[in-house]
C-alpha atoms as a PDB file:
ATOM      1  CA  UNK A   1     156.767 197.238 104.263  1.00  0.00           C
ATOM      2  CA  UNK A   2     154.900 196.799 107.364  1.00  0.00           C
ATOM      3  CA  UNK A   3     152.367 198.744 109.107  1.00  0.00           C
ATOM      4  CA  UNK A   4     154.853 200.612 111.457  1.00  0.00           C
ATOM      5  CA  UNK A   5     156.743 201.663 108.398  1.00  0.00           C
ATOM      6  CA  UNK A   6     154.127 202.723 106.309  1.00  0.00           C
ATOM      7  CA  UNK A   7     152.093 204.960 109.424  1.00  0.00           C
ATOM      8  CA  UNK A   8     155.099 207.746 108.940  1.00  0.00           C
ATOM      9  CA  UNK A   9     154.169 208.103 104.539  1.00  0.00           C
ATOM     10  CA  UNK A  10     150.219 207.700 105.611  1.00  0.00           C
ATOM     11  CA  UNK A  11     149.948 210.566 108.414  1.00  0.00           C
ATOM     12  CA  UNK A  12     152.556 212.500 105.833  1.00  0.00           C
ATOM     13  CA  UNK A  13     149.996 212.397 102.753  1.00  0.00           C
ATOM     14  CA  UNK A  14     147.107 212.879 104.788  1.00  0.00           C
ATOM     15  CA  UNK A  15     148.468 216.315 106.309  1.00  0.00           C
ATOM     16  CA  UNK A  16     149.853 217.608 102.919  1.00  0.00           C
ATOM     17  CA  UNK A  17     146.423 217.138 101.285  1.00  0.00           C
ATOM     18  CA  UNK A  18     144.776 218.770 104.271  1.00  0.00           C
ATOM     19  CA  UNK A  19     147.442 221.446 103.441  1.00  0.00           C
ATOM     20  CA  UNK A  20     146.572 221.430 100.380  1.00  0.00           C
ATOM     21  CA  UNK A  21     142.633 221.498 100.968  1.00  0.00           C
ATOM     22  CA  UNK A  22     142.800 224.341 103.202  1.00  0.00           C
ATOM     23  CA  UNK A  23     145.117 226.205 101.088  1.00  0.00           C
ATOM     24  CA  UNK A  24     142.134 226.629  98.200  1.00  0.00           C
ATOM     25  CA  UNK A  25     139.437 227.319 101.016  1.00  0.00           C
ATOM     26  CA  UNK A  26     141.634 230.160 102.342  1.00  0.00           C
ATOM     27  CA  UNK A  27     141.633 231.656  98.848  1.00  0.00           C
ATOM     28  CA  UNK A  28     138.040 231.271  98.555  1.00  0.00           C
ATOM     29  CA  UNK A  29     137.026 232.748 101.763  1.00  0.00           C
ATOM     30  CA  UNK A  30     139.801 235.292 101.559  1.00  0.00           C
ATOM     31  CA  UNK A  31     141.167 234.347 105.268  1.00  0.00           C
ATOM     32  CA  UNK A  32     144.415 234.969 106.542  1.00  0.00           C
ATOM     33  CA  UNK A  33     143.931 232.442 109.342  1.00  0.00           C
ATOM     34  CA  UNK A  34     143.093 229.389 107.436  1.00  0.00           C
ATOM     35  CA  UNK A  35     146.191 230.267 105.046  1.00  0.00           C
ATOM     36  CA  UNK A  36     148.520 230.184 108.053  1.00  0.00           C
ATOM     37  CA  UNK A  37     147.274 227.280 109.255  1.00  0.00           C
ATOM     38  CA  UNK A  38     147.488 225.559 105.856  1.00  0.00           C
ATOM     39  CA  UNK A  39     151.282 226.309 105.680  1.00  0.00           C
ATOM     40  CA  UNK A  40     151.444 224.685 109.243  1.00  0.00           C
ATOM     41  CA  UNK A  41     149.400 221.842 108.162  1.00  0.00           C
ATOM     42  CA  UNK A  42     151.729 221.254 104.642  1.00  0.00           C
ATOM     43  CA  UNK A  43     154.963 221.566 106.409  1.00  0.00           C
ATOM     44  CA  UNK A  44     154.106 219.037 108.787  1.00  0.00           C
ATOM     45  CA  UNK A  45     153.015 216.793 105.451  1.00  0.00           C
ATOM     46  CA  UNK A  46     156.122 217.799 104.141  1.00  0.00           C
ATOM     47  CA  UNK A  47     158.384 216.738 107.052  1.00  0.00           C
ATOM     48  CA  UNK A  48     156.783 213.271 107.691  1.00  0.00           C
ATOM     49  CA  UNK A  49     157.859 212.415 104.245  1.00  0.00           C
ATOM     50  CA  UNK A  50     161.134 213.353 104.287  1.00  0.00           C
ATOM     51  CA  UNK A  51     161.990 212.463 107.706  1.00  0.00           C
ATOM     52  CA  UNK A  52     161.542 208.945 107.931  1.00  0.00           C
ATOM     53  CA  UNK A  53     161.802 206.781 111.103  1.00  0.00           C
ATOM     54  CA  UNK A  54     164.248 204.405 109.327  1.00  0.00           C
ATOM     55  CA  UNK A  55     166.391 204.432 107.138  1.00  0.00           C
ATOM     56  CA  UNK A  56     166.132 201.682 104.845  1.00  0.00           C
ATOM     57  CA  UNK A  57     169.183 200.009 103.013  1.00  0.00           C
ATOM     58  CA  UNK A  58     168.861 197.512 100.320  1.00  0.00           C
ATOM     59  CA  UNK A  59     169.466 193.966 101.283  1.00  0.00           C
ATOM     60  CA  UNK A  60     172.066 193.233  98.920  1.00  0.00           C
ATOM     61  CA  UNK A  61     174.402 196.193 100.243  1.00  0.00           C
ATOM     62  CA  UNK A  62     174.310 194.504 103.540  1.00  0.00           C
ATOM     63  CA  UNK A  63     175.142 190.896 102.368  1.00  0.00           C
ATOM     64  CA  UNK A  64     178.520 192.713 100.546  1.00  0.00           C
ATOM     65  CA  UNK A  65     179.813 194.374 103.604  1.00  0.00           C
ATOM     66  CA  UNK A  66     179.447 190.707 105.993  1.00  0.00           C
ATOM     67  CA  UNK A  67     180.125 188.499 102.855  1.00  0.00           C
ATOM     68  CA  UNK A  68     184.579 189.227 103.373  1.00  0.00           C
ATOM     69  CA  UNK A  69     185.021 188.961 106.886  1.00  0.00           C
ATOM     70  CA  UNK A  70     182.819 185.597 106.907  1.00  0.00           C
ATOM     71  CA  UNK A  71     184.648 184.273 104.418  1.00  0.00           C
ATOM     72  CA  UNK A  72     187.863 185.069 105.870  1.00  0.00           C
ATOM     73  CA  UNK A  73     186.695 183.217 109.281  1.00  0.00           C
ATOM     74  CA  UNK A  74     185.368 180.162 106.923  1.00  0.00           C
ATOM     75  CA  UNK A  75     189.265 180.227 105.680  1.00  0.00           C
ATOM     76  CA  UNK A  76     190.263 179.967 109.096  1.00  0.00           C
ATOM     77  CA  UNK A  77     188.158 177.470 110.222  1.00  0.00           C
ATOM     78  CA  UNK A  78     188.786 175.379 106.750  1.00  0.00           C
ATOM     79  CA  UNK A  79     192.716 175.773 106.681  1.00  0.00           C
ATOM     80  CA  UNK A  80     192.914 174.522 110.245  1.00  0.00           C
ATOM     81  CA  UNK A  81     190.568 171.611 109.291  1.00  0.00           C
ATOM     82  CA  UNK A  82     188.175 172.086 112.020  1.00  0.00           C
ATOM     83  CA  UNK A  83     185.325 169.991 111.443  1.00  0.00           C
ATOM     84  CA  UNK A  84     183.209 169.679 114.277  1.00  0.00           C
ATOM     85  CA  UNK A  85     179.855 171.603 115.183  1.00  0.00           C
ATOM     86  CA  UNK A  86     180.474 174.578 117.087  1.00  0.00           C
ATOM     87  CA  UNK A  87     179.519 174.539 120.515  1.00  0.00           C
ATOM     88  CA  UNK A  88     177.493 177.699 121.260  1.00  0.00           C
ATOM     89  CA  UNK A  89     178.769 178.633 124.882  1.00  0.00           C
ATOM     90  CA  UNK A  90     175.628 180.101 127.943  1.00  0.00           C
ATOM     91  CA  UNK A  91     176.369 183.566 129.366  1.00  0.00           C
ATOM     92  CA  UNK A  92     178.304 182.579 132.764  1.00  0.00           C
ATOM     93  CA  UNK A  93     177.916 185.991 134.361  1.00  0.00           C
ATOM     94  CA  UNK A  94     175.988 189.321 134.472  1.00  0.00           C
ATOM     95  CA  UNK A  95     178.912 190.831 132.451  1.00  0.00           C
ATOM     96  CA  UNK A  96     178.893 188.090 129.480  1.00  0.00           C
ATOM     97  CA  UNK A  97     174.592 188.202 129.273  1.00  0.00           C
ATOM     98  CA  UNK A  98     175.358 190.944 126.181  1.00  0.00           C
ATOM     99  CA  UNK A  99     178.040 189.126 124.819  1.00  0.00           C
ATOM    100  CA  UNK A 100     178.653 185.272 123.573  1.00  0.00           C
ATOM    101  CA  UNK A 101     180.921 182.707 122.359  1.00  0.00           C
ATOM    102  CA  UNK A 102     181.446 179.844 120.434  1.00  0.00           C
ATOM    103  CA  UNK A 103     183.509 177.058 120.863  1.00  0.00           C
ATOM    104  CA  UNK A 104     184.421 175.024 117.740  1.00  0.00           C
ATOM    105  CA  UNK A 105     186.324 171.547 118.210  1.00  0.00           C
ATOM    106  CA  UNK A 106     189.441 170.526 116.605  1.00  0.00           C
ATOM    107  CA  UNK A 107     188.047 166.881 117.160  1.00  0.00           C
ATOM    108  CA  UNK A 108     185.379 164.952 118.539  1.00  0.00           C
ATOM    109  CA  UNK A 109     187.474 164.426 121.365  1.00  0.00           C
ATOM    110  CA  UNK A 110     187.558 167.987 122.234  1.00  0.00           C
ATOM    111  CA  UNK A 111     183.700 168.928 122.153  1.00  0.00           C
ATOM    112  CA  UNK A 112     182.770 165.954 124.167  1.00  0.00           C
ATOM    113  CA  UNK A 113     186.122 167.102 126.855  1.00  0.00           C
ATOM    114  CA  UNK A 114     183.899 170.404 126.549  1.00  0.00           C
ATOM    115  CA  UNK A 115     180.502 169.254 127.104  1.00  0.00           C
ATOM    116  CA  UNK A 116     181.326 167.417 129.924  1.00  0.00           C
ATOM    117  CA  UNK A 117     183.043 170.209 131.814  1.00  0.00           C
ATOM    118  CA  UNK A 118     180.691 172.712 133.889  1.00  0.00           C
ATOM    119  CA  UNK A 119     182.759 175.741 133.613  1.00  0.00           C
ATOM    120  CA  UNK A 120     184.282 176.511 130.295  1.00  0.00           C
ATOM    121  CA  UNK A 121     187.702 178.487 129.303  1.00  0.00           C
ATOM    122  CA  UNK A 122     187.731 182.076 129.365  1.00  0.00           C
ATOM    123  CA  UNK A 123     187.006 183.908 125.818  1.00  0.00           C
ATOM    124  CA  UNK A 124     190.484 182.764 123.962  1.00  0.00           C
ATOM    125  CA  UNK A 125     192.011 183.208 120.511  1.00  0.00           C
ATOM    126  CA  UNK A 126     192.770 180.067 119.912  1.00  0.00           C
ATOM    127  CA  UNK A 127     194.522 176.607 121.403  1.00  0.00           C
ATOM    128  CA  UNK A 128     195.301 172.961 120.218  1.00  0.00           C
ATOM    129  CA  UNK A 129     191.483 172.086 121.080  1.00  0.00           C
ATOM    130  CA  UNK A 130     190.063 174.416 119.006  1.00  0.00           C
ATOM    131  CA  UNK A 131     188.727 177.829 118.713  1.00  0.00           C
ATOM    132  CA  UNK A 132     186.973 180.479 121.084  1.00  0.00           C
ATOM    133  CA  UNK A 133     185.533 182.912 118.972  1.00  0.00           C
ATOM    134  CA  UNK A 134     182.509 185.538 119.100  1.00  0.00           C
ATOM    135  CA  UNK A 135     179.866 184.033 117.333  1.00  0.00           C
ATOM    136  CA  UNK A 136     179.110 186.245 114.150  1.00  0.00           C
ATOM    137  CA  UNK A 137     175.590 186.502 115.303  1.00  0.00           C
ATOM    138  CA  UNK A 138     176.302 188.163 118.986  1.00  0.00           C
ATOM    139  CA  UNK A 139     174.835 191.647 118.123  1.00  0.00           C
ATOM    140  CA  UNK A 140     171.496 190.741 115.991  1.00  0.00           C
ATOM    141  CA  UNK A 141     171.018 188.903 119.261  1.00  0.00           C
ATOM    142  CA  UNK A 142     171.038 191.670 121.352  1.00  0.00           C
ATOM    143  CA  UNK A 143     169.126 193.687 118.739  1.00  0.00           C
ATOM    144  CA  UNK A 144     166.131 191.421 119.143  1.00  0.00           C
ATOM    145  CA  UNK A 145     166.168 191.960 122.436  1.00  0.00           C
ATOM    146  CA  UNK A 146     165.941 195.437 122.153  1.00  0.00           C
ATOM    147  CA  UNK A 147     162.785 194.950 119.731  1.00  0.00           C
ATOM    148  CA  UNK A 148     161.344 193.055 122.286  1.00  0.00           C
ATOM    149  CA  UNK A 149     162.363 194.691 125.453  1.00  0.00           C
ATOM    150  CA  UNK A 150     163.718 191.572 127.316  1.00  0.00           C
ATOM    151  CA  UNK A 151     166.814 189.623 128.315  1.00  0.00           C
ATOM    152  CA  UNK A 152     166.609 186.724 126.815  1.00  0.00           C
ATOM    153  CA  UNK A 153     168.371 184.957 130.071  1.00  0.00           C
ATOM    154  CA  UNK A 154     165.428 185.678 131.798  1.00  0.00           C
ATOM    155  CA  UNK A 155     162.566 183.710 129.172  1.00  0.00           C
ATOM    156  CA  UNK A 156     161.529 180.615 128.409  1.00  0.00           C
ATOM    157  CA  UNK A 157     161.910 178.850 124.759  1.00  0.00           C
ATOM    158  CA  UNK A 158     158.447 179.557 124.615  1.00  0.00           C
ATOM    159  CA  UNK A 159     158.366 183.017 124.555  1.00  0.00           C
ATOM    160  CA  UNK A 160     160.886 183.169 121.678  1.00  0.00           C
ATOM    161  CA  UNK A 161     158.832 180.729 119.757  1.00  0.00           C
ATOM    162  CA  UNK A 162     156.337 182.879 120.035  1.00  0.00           C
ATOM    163  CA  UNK A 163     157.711 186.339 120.103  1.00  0.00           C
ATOM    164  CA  UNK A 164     160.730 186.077 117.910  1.00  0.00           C
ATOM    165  CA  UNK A 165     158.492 185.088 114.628  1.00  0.00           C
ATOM    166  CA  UNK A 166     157.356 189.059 115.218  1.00  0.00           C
ATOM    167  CA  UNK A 167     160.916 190.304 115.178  1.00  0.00           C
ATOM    168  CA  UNK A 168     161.859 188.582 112.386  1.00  0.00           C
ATOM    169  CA  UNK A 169     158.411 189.038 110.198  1.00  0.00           C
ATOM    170  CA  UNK A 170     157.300 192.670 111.665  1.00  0.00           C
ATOM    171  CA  UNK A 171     160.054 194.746 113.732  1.00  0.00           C
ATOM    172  CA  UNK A 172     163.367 193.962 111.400  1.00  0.00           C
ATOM    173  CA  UNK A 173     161.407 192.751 108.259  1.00  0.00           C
ATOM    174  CA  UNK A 174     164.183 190.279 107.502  1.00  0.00           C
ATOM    175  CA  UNK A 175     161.704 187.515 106.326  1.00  0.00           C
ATOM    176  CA  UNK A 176     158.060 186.965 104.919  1.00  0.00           C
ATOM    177  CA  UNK A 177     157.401 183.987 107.486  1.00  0.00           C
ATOM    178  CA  UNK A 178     159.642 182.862 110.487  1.00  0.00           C
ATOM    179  CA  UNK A 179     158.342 180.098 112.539  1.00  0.00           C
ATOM    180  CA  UNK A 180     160.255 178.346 115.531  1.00  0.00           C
ATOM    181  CA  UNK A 181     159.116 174.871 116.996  1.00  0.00           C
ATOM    182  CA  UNK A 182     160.629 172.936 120.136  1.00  0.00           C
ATOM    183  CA  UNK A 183     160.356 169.198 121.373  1.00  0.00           C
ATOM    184  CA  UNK A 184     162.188 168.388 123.827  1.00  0.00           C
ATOM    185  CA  UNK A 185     166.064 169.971 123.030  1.00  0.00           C
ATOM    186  CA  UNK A 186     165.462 169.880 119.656  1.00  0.00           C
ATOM    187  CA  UNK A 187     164.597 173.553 118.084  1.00  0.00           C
ATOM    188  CA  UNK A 188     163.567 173.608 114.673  1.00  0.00           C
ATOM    189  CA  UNK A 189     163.257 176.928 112.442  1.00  0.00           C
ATOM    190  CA  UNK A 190     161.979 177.794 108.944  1.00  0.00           C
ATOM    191  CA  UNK A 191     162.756 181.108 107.669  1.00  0.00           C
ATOM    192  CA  UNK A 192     160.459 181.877 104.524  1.00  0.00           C
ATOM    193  CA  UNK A 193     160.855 184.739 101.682  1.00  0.00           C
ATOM    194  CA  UNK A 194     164.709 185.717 103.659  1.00  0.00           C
ATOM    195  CA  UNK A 195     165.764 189.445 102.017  1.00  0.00           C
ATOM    196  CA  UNK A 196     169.649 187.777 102.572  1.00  0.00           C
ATOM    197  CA  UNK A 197     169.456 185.159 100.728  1.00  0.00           C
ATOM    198  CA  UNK A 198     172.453 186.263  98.431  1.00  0.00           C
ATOM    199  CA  UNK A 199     174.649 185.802 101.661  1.00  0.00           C
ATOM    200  CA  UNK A 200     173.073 182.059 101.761  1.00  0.00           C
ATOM    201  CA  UNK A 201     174.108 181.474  98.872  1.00  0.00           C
ATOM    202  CA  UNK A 202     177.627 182.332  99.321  1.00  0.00           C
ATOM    203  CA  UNK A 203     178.030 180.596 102.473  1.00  0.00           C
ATOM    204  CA  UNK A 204     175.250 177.672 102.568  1.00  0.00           C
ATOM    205  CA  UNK A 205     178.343 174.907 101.117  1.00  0.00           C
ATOM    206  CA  UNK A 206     180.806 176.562 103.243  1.00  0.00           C
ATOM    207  CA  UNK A 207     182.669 175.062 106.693  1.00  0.00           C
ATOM    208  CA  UNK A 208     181.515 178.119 108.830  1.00  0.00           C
ATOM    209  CA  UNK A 209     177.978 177.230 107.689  1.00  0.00           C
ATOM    210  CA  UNK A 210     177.519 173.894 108.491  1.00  0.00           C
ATOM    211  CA  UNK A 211     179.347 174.604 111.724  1.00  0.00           C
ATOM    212  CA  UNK A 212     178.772 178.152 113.219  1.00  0.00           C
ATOM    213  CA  UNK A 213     176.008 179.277 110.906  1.00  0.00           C
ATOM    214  CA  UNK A 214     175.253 182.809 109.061  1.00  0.00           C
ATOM    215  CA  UNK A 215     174.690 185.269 110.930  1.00  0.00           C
ATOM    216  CA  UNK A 216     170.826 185.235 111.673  1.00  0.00           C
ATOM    217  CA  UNK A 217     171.080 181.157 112.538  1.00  0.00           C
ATOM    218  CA  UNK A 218     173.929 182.165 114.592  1.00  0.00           C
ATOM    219  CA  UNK A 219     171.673 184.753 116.322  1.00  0.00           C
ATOM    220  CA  UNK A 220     169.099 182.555 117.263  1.00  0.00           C
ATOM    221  CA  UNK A 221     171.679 179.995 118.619  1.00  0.00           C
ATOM    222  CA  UNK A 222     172.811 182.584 120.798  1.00  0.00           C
ATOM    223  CA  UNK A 223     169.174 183.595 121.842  1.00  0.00           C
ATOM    224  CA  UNK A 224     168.345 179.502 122.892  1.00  0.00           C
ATOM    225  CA  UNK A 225     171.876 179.777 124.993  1.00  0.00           C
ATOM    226  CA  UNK A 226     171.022 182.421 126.590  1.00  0.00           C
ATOM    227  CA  UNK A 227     167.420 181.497 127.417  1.00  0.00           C
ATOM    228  CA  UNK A 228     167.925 178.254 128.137  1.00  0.00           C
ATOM    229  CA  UNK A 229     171.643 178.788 129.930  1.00  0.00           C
ATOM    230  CA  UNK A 230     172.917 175.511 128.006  1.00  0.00           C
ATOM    231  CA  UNK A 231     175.343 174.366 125.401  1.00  0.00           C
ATOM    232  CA  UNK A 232     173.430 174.577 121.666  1.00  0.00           C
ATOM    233  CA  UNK A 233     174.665 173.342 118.314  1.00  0.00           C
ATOM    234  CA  UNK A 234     173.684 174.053 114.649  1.00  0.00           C
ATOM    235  CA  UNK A 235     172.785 170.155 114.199  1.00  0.00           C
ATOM    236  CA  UNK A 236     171.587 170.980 110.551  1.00  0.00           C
ATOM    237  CA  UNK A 237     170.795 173.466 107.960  1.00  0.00           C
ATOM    238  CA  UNK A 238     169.618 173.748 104.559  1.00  0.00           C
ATOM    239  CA  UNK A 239     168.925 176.477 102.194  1.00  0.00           C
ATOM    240  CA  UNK A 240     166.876 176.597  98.866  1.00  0.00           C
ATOM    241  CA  UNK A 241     167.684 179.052  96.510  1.00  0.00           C
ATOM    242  CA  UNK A 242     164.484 179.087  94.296  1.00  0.00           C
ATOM    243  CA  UNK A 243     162.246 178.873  97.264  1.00  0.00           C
ATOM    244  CA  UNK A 244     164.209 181.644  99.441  1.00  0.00           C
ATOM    245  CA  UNK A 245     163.623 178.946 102.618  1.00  0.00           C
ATOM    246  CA  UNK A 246     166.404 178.412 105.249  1.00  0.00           C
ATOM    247  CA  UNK A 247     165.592 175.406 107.873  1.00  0.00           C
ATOM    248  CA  UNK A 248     168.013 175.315 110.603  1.00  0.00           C
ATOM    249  CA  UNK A 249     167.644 172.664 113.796  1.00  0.00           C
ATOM    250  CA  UNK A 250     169.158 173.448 116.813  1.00  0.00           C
ATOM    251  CA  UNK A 251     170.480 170.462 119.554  1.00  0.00           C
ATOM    252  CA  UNK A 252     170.150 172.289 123.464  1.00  0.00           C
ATOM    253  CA  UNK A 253     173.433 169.836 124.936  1.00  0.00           C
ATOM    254  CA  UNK A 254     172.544 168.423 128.184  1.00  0.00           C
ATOM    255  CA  UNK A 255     168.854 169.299 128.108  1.00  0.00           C
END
């Protein structure tokens, strides 16, 4: 638990022993005042401890409510035999900044038809190209950038590399170690000690893996569209199950 998690139980203990403290000394000096303000002081103890900032729900819970609905959309994507990356797609308005898609290829023919265009179709169930879907990582997108306070169409790769590690490691305590590294439009992450790592293991051999990603990959493929207003694809990923490590590299299209 990190420091902002642990300042809540801290300032709890240290006013219920205060409580506690001037509890005895108003029974040795026989004051009325000190034991009102002793009750004052131990209820507040009391309350910090019981009311906590967050609620905290154990990682495995979480990996068995996503774990259905992803493998449904790997079933999808498998029974239609869609093999290509998917293409993540750049917010193309104020209205779609909160939002995002992903475009995944029934053929190579398709992806390059869509790289090469400069204004992509309209959010769409599905055609004889491929698939439009929302990218399963849309929302943990926009809840970094409420940690952080930013749009992420408004920074640089740099400030992610630098300020997402914090989100990941501090604010959301996802991971023991995130770290985030860019040359030129390549974008290469290592995710260290991850708390989902049954989820990885579920889905790491899987067709939505390989081409859309889990969740938190497909969050940080939406953050590098977004920030960098380009096409971005999960080039390649790789988890290890006695080390907890997922390494995911990113390709910015058109960079």
């Amino acid at each position: 638990m990190s420091i902002k998690g642990k300042l809540p139980i801290l300032l709890g203990l240290g006013f219920l022993l205060s409580g506690i403290i001037l509890i005895g000394l108003s029974i040795l000096y026989e004051s009325t005042i000190l034991l009102l303000l002793s009750v004052a002081v131990a209820f507040w103890g009391s309350l910090l401890l019981y009311v906590r900032p967050t609620r905290y729900v154990q990682a495995i819970l979480m990996d068995c409510t996503a774990i259905s609905s992803l493998e449904a959309l790997d079933q999808l994507i498998s029974g239609l035999k869609y093999q290509e990356k998917g293409i993540y797609l750049p917010p193309r308005s104020l209205e779609e900044i909160k939002g995002g898609r992903v475009f995944i290829p029934k053929n190579e023919f398709a992806a390059k038809s869509l790289i090469d265009k400069e204004n992509t179709p309209q959010v769409f169930a599905g055609n004889v190209d491929g698939l439009h879907l929302t990218p399963p990582g849309v929302e943990l997108a926009n809840l970094f950038e409420k940690e952080l306070g930013k749009n992420f169409a408004e920074v640089s790769l740099d400030y992610l590399a630098e300020n997402l590690p914090k989100v990941f490691i501090e604010d959301l305590e996802i991971a023991k170690n995130f770290t985030l590294s860019i040359k030129k439009n390549l974008v290469s992450t290592r995710i260290d000690g991850v708390v989902y790592d049954f989820l990885c293991q579920r889905l790491c051999k899987t067709a939505l893996c390989s081409s859309v990603g889990c969740p938190f990959c497909s969050a940080v493929a939406c953050a590098l569209a977004r920030s960098t207003g380009k096409q971005v694809i999960i080039e390649k990923n790789s988890y290890s199950k006695e080390e907890k490590v997922v390494q995911v590299n990113y390709r910015i299209l058109g960079a």
